[in-house]
Protein backbone atom coordinates (compact mmCIF):
# COMPACT_ATOMS: atom_id res chain seq x y z
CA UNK A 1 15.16 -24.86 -18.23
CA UNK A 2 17.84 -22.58 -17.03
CA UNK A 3 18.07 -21.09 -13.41
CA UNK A 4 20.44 -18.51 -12.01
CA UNK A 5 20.97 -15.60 -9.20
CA UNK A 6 20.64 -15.91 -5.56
CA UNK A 7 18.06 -15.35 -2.87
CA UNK A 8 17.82 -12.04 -1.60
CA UNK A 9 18.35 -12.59 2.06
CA UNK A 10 16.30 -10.08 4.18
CA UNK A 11 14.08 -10.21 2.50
CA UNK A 12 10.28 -11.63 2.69
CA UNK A 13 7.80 -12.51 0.38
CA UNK A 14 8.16 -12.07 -3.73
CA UNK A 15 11.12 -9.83 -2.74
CA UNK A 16 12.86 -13.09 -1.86
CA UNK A 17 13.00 -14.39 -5.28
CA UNK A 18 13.70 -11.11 -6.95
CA UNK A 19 17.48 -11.84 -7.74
CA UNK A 20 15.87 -15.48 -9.73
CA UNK A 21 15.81 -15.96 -13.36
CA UNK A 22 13.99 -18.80 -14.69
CA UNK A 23 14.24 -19.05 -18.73
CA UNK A 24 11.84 -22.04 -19.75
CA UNK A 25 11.65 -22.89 -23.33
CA UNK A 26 9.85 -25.74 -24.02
CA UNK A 27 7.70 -27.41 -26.85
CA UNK A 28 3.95 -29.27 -26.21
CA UNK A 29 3.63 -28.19 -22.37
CA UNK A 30 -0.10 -28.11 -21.88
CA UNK A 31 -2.24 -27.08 -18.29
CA UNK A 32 -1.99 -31.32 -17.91
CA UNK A 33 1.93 -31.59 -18.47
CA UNK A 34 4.02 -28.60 -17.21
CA UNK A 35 6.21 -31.09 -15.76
CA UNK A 36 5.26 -33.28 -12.96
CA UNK A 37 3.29 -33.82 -9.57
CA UNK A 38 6.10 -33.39 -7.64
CA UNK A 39 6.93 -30.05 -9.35
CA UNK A 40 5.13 -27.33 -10.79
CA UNK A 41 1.78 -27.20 -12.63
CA UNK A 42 0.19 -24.05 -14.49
CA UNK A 43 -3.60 -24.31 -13.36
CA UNK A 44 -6.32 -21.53 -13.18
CA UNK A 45 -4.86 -20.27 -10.27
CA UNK A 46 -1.10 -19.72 -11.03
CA UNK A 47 0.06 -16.35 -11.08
CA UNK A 48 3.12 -14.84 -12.50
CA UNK A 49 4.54 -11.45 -11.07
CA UNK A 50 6.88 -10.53 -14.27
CA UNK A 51 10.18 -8.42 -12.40
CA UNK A 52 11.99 -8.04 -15.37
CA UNK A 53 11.51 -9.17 -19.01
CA UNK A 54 8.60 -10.57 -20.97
CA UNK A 55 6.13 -13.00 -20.73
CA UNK A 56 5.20 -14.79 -23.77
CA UNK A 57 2.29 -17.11 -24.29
């Protein structure tokens, strides 16, 4: 998993995390495994608002 850009300050809501790129490329991740209780988990309920690029999968 790679992570860059900055917050945009001033900002409130989605807007906040405009300036974020998250690039996850992984192998065997599964609703019961995208990496652990004290991080993220994809469930029924987990939305992704695409800003720029592709979502694939």
């Amino acid at each position: 998993m790679n992570i860059s850009g900055d917050f945009n300050e001033g900002t409130r809501g989605p807007d906040y995390f405009k300036n974020i790129k998250i690039d996850l490329i992984g192998e065997n991740l599964t609703d019961g495994n995208f990496l652990t209780e004290e991080g993220l988990r994809w469930t029924d309920k987990t939305e992704v608002e695409i800003i720029s690029g592709t979502e694939v999968g």
